[in-house]
PDB file of N, CA and C in Angstrom:
ATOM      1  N   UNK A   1     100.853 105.990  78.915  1.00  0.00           N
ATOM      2  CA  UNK A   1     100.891 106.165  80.352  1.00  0.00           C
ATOM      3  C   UNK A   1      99.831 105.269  80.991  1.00  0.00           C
ATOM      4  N   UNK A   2      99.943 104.745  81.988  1.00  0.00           N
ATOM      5  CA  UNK A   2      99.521 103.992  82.722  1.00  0.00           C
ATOM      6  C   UNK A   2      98.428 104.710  83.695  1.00  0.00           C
ATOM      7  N   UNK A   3      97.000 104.053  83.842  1.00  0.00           N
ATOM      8  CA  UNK A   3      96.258 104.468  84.932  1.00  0.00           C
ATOM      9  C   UNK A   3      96.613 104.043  86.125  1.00  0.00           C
ATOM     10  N   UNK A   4      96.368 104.775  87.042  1.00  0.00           N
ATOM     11  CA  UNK A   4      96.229 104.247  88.522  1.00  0.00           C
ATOM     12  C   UNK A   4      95.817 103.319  88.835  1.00  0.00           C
ATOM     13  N   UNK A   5      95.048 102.707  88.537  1.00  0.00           N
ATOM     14  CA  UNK A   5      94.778 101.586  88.579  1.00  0.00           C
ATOM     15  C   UNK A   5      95.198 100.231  88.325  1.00  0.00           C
ATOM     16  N   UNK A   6      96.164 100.757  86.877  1.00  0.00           N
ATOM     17  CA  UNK A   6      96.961  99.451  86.515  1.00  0.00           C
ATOM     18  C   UNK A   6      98.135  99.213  86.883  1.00  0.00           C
ATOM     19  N   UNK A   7      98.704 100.491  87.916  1.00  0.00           N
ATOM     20  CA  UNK A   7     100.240 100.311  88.463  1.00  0.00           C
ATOM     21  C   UNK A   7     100.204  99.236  89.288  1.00  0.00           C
ATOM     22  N   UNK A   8     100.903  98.473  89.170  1.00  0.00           N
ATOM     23  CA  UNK A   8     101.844  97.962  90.410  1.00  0.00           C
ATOM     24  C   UNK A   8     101.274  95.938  89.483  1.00  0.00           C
ATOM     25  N   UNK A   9     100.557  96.002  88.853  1.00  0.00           N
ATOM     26  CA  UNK A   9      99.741  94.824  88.587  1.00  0.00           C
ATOM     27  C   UNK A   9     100.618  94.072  87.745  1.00  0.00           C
ATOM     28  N   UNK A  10     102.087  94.284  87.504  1.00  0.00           N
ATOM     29  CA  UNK A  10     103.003  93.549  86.605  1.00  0.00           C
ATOM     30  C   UNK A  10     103.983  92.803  87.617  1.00  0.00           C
ATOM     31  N   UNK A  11     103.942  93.190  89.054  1.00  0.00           N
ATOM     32  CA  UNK A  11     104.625  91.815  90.015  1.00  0.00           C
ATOM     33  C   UNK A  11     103.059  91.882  90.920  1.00  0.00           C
ATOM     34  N   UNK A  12     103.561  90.770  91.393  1.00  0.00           N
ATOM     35  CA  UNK A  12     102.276  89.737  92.236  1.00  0.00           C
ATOM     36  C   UNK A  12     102.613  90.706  94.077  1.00  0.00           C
ATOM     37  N   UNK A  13     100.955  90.541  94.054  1.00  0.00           N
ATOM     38  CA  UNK A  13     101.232  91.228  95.356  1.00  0.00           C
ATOM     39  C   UNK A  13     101.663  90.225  96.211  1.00  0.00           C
ATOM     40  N   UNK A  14     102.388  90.401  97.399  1.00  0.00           N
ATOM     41  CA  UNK A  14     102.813  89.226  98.181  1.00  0.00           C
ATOM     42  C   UNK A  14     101.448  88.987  99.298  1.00  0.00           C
ATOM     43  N   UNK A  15     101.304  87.393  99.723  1.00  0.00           N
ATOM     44  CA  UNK A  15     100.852  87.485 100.976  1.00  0.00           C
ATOM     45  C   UNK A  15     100.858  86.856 101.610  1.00  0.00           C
ATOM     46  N   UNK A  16     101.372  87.239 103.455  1.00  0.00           N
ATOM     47  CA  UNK A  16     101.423  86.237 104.446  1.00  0.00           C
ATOM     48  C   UNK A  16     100.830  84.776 104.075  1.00  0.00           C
ATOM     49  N   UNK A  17      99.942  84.714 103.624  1.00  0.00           N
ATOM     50  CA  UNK A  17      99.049  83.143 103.766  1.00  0.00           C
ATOM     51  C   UNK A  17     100.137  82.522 102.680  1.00  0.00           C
ATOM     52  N   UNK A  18     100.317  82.853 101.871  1.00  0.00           N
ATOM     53  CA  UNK A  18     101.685  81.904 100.730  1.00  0.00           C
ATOM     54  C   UNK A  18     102.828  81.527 101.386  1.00  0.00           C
ATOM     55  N   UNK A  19     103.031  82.733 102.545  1.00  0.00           N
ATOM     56  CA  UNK A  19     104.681  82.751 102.866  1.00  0.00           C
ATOM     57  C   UNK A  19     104.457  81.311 104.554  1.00  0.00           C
ATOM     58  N   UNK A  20     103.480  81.816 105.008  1.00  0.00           N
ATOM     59  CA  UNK A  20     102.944  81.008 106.316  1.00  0.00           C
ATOM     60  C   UNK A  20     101.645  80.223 105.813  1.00  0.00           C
ATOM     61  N   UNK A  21     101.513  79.553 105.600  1.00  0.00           N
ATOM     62  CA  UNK A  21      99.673  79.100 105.424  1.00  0.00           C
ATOM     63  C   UNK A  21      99.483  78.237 106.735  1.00  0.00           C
ATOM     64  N   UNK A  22     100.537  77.613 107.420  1.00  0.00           N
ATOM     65  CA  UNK A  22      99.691  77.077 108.581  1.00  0.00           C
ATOM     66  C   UNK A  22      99.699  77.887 109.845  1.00  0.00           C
ATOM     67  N   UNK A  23     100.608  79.104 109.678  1.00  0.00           N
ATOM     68  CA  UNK A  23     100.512  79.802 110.994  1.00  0.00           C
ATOM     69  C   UNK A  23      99.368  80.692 110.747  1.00  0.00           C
ATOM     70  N   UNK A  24      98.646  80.910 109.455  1.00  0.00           N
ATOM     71  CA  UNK A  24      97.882  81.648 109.135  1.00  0.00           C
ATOM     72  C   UNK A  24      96.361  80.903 109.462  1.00  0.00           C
ATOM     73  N   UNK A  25      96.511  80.228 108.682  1.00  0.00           N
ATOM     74  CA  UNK A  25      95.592  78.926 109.204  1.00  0.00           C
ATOM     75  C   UNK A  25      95.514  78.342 110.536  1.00  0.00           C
ATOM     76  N   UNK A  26      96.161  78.412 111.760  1.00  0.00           N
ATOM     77  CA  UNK A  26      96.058  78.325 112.926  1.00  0.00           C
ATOM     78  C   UNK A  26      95.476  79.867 113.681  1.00  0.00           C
ATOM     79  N   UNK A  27      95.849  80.812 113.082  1.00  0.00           N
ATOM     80  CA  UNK A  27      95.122  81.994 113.524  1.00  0.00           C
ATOM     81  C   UNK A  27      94.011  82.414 113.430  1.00  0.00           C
ATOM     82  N   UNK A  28      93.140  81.718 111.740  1.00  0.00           N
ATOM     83  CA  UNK A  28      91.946  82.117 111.375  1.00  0.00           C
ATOM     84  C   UNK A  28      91.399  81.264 112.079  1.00  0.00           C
ATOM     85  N   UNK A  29      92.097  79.993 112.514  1.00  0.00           N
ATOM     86  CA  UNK A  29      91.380  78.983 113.407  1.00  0.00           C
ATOM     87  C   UNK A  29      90.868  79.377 114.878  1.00  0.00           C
ATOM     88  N   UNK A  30      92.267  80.053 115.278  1.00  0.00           N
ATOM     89  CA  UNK A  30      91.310  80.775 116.872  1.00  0.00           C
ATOM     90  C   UNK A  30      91.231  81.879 116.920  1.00  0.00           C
ATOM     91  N   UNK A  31      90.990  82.870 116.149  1.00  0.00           N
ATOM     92  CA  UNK A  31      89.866  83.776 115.664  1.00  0.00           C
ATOM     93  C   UNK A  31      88.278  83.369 115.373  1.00  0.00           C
ATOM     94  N   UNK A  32      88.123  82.253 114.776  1.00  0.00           N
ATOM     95  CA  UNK A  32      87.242  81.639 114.725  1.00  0.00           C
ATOM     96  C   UNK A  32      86.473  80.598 115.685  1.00  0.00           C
ATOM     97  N   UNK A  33      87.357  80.196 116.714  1.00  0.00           N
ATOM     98  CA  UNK A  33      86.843  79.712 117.723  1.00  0.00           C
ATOM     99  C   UNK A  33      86.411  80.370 118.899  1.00  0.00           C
ATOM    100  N   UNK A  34      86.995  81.378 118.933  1.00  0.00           N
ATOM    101  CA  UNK A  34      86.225  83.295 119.615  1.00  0.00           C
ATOM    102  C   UNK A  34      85.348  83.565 119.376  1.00  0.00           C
ATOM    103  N   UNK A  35      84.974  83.903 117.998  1.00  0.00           N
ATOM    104  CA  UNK A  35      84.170  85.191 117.439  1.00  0.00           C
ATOM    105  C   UNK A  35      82.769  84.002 117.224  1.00  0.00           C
ATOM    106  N   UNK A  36      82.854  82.623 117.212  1.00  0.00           N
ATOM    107  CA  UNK A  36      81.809  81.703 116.787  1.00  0.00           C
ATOM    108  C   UNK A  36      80.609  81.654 118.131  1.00  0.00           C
ATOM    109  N   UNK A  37      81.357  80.988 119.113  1.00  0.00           N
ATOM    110  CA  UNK A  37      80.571  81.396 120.509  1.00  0.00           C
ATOM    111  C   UNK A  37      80.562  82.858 120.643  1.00  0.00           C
ATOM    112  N   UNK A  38      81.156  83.713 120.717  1.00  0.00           N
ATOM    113  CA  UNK A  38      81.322  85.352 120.895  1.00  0.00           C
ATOM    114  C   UNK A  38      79.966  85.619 120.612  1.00  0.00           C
ATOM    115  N   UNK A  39      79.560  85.331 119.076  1.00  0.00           N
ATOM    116  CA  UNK A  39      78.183  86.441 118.445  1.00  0.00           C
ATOM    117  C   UNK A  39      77.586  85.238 118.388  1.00  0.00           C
ATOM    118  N   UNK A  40      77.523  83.945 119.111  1.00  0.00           N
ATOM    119  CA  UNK A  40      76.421  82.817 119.202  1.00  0.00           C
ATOM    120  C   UNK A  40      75.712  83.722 120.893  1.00  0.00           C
ATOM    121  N   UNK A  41      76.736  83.795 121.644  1.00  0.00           N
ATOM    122  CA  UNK A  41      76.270  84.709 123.090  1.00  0.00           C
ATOM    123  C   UNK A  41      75.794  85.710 122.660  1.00  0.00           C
ATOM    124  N   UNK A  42      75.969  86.479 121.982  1.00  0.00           N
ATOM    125  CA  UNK A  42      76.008  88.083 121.808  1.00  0.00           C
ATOM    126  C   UNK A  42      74.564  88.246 121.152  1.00  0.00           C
ATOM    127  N   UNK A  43      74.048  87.667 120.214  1.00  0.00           N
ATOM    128  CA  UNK A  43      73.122  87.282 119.532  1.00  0.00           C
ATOM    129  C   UNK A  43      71.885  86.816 120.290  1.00  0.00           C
ATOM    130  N   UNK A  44      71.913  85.870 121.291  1.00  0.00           N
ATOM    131  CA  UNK A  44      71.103  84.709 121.469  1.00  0.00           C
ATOM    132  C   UNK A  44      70.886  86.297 123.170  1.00  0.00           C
ATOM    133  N   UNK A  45      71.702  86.175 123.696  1.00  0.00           N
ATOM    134  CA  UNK A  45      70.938  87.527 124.417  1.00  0.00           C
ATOM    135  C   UNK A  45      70.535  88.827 124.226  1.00  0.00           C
ATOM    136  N   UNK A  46      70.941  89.720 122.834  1.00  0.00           N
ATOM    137  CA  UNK A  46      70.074  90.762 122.361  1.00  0.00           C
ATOM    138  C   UNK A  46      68.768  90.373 121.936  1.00  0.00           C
ATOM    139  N   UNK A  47      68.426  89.197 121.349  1.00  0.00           N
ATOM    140  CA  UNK A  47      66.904  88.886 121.028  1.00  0.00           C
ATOM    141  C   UNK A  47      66.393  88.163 121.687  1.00  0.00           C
ATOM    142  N   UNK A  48      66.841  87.608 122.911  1.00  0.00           N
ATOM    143  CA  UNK A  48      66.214  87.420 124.155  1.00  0.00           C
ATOM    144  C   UNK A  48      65.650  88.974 124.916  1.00  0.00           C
ATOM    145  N   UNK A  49      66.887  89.840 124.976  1.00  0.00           N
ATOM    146  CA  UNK A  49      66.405  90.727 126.083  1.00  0.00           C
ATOM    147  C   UNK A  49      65.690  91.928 125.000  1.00  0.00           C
ATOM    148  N   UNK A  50      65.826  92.129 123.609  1.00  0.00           N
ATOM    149  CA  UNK A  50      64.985  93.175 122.824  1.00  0.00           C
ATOM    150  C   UNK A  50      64.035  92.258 122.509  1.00  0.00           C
ATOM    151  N   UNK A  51      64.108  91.213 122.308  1.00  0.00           N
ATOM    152  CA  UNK A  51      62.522  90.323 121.922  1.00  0.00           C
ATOM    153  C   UNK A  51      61.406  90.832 122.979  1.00  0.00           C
ATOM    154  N   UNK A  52      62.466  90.416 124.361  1.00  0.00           N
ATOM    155  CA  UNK A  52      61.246  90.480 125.592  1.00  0.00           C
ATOM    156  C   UNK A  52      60.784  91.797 125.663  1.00  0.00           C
ATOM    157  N   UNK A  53      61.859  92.687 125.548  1.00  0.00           N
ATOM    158  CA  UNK A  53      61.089  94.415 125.531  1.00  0.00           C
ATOM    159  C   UNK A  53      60.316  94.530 124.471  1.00  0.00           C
ATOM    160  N   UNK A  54      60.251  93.922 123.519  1.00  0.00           N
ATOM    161  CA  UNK A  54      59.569  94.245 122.437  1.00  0.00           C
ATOM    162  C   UNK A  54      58.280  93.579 122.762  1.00  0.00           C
ATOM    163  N   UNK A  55      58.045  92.266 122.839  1.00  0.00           N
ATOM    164  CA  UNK A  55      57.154  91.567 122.812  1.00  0.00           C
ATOM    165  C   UNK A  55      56.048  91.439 123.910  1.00  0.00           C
ATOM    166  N   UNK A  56      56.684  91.563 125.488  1.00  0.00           N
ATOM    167  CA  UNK A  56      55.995  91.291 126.428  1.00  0.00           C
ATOM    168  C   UNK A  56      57.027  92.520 127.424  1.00  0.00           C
ATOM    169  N   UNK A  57      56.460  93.700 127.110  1.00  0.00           N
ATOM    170  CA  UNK A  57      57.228  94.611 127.839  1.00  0.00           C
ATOM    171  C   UNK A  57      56.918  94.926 129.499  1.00  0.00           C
ATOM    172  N   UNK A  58      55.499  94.158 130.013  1.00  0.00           N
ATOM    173  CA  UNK A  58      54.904  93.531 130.914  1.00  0.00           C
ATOM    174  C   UNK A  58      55.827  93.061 132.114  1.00  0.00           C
ATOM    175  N   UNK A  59      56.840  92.311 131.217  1.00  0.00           N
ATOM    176  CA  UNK A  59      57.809  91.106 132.021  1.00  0.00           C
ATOM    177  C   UNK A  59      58.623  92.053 133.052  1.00  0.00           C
ATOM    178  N   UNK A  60      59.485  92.846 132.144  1.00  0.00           N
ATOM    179  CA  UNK A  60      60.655  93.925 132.764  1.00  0.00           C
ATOM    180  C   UNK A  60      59.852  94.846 134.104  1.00  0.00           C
ATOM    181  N   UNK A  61      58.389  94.466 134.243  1.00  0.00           N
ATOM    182  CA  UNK A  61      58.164  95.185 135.456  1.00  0.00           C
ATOM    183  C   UNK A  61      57.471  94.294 136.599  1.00  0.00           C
ATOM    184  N   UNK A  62      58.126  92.999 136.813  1.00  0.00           N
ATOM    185  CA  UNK A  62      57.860  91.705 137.719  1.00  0.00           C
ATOM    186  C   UNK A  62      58.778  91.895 138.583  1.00  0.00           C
ATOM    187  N   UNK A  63      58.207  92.305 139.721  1.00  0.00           N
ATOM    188  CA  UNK A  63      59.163  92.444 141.136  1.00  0.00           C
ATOM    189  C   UNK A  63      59.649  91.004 140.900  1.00  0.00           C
ATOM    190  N   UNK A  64      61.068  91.081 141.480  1.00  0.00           N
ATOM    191  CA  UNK A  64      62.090  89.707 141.916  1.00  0.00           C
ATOM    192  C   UNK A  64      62.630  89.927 143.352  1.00  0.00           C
ATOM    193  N   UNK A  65      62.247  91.526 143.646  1.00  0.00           N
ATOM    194  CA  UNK A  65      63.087  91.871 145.188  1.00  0.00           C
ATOM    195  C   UNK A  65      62.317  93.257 145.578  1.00  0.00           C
ATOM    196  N   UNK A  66      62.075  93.046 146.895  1.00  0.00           N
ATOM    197  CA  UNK A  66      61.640  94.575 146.837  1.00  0.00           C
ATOM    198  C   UNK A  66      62.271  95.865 146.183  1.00  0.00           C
ATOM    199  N   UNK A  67      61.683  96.392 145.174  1.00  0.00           N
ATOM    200  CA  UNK A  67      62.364  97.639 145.410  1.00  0.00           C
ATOM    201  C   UNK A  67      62.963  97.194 144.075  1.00  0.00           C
ATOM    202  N   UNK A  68      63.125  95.987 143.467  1.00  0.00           N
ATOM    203  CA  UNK A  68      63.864  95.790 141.942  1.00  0.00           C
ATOM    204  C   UNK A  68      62.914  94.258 140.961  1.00  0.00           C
ATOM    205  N   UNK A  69      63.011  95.639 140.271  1.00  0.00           N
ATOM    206  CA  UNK A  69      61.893  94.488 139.024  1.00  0.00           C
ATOM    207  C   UNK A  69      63.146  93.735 138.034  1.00  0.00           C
ATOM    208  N   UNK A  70      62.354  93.479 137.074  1.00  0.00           N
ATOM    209  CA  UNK A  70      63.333  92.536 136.787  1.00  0.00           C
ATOM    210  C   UNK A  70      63.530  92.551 135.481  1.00  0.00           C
ATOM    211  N   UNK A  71      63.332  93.993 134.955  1.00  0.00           N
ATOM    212  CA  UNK A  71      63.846  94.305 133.843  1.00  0.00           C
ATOM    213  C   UNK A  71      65.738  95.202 134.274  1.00  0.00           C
ATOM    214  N   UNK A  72      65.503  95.478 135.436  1.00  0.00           N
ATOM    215  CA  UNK A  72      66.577  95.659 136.051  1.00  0.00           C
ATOM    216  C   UNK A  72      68.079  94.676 135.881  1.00  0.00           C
ATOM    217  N   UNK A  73      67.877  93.320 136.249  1.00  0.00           N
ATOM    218  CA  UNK A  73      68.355  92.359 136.919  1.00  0.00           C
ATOM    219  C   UNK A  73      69.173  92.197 135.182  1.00  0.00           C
ATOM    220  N   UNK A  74      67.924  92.287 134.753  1.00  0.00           N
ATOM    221  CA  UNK A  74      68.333  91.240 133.032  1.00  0.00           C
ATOM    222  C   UNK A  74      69.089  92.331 132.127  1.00  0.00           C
ATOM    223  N   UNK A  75      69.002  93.958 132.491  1.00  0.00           N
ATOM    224  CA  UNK A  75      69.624  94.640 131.669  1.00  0.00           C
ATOM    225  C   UNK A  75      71.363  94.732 132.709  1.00  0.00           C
ATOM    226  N   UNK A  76      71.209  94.390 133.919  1.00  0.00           N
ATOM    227  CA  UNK A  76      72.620  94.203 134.306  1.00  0.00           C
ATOM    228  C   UNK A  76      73.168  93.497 133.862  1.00  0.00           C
ATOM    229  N   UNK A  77      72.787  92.001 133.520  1.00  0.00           N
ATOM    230  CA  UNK A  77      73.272  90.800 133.183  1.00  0.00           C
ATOM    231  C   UNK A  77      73.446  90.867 131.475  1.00  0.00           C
ATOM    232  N   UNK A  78      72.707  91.839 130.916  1.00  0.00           N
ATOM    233  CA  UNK A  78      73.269  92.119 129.367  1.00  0.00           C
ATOM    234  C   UNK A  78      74.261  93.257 129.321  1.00  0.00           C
ATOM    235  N   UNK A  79      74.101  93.553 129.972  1.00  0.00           N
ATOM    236  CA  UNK A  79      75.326  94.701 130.367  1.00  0.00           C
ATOM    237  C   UNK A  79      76.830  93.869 130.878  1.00  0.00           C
ATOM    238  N   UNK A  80      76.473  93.407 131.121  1.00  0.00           N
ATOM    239  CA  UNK A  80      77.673  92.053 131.874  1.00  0.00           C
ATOM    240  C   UNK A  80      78.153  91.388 131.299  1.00  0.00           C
ATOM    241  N   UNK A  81      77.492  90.596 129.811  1.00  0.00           N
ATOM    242  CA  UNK A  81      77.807  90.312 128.840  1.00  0.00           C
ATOM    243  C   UNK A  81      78.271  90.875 128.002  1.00  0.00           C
ATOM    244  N   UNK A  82      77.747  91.687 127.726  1.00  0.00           N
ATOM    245  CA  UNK A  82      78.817  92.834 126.492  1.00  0.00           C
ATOM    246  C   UNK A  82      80.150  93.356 127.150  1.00  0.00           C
ATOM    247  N   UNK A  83      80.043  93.666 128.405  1.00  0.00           N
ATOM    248  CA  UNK A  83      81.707  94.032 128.834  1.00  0.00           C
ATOM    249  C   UNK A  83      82.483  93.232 128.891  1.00  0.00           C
ATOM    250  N   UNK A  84      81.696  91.724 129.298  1.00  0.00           N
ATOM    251  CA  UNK A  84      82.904  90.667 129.191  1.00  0.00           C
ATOM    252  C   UNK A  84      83.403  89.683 127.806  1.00  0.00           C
ATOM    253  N   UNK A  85      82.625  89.941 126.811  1.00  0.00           N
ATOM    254  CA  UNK A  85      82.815  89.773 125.809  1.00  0.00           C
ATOM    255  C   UNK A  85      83.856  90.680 125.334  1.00  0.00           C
ATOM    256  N   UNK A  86      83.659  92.119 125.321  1.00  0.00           N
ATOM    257  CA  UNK A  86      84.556  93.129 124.896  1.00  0.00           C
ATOM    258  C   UNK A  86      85.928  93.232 125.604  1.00  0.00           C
ATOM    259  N   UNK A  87      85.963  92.614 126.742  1.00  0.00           N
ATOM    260  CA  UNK A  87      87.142  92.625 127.353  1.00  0.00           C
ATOM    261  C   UNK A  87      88.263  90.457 127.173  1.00  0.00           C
ATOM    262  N   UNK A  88      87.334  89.973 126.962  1.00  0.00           N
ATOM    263  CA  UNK A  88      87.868  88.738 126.612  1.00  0.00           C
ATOM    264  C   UNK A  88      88.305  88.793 124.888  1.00  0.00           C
ATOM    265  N   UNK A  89      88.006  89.608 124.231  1.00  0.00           N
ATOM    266  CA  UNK A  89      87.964  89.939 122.842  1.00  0.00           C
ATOM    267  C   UNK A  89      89.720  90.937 122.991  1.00  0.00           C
ATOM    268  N   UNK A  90      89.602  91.624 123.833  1.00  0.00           N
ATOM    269  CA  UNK A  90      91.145  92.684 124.391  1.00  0.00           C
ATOM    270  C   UNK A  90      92.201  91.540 124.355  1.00  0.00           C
ATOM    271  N   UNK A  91      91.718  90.744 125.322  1.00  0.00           N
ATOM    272  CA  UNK A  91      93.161  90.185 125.872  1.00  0.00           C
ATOM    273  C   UNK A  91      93.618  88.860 124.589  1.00  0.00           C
ATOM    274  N   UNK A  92      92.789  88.161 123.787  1.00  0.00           N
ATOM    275  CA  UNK A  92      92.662  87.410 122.881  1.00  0.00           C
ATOM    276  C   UNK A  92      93.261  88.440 121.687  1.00  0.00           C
ATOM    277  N   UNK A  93      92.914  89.440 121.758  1.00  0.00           N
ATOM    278  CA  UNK A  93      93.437  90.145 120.367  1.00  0.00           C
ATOM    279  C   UNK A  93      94.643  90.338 120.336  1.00  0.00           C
ATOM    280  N   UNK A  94      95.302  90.884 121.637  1.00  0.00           N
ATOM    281  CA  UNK A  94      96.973  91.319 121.741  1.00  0.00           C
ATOM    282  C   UNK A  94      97.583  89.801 121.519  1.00  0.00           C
ATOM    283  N   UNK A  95      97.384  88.786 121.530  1.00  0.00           N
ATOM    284  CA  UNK A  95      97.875  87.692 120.937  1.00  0.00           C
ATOM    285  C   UNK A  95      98.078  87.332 119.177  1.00  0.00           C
ATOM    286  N   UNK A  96      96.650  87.581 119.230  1.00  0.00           N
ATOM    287  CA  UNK A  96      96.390  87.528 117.297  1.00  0.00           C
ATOM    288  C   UNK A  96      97.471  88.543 116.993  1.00  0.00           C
ATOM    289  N   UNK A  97      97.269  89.811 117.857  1.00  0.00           N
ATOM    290  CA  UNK A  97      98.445  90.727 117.019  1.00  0.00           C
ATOM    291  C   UNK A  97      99.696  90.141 116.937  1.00  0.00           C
ATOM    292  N   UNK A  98     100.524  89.473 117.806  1.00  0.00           N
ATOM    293  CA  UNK A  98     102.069  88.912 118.021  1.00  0.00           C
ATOM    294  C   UNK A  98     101.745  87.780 117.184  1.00  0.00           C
ATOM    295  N   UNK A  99     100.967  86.860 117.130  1.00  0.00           N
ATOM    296  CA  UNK A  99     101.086  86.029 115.629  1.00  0.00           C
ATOM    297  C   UNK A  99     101.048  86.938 114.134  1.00  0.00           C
ATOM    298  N   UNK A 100     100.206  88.164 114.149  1.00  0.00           N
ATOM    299  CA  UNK A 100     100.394  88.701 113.035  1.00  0.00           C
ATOM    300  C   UNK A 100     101.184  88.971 112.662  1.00  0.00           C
ATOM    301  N   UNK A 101     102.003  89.850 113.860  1.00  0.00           N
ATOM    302  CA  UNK A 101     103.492  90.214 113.363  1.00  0.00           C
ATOM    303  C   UNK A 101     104.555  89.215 113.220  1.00  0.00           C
ATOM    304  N   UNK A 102     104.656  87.887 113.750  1.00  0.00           N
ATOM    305  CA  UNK A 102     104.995  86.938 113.338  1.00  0.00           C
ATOM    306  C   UNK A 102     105.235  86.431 111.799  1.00  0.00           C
ATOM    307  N   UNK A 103     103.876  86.669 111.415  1.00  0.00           N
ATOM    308  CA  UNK A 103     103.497  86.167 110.160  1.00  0.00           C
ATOM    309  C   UNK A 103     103.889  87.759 108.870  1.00  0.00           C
ATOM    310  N   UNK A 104     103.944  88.597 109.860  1.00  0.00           N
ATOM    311  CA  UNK A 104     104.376  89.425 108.711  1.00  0.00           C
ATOM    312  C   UNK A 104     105.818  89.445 108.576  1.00  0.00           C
ATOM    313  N   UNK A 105     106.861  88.937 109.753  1.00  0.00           N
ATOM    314  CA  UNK A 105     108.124  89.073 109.635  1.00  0.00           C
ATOM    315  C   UNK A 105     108.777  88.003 108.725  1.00  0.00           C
ATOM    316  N   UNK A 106     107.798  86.942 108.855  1.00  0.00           N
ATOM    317  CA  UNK A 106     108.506  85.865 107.631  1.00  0.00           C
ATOM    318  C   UNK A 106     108.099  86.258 106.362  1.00  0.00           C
ATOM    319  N   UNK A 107     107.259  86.812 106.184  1.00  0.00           N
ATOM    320  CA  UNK A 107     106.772  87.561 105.078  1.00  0.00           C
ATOM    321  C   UNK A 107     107.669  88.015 104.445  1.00  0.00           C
ATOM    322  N   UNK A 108     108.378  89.285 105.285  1.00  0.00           N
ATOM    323  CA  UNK A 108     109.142  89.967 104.966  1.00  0.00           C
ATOM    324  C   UNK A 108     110.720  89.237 104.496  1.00  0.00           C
ATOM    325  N   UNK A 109     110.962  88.497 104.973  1.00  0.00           N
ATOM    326  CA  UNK A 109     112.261  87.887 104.934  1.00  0.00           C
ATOM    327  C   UNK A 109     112.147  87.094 103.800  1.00  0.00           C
ATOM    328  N   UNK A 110     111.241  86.449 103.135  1.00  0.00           N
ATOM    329  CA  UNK A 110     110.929  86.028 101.904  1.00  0.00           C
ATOM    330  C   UNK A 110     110.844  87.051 100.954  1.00  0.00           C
ATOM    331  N   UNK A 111     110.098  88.060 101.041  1.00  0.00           N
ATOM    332  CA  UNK A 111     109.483  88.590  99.882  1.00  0.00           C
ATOM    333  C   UNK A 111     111.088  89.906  99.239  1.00  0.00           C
ATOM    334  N   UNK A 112     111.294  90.206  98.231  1.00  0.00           N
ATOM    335  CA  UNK A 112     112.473  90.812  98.044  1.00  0.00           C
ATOM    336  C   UNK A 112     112.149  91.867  98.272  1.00  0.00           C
TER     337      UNK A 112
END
């Protein structure tokens, strides 16, 4: 008798990238042209704005307007960034999905 483990390991698992490799390869491509700037932004302003709280926590209490300092200003504007990242990431994804399913339907039509 066979372990669990060794079922299924006598046919080849199938996968999209064999059946498509350039529609697959055009997807990891702009997935990758997203997510590269995405967490180059995402990155480069959390250790800007936790560096500065961390380092010179001084700064976040420099009037810029009466009545608003300017730890204010900079946690709106990181706040601003993460929603629009998370929402440009939404509308970019429901695409990746319709190429996925793309790529899984030829899949399917190949594989027996």
């Amino acid at each position: 008798m066979r372990r669990p483990s060794e079922q299924g390991r006598d046919r080849p698992t199938p996968r999209a990238d064999v059946v498509a490799p350039e529609q697959m390869r055009a997807l990891l491509r702009a997935r990758r042209r997203f997510f590269v700037p995405a967490w180059a932004a995402f990155l480069t302003a959390a250790a800007l704005f936790f560096g500065l709280a961390a380092l010179a926590p001084q700064t976040f209490g420099i009037p810029i307007a009466p009545g608003m300092p300017l730890g204010v200003l900079l946690s709106v504007f990181y706040t601003a960034l993460i929603f629009t990242l998370g929402y440009l990431y939404e509308r970019r994804s429901a695409h990746w999905d319709e190429r996925i399913a793309d790529i899984r339907a030829a899949h399917r039509e190949v594989a027996p």
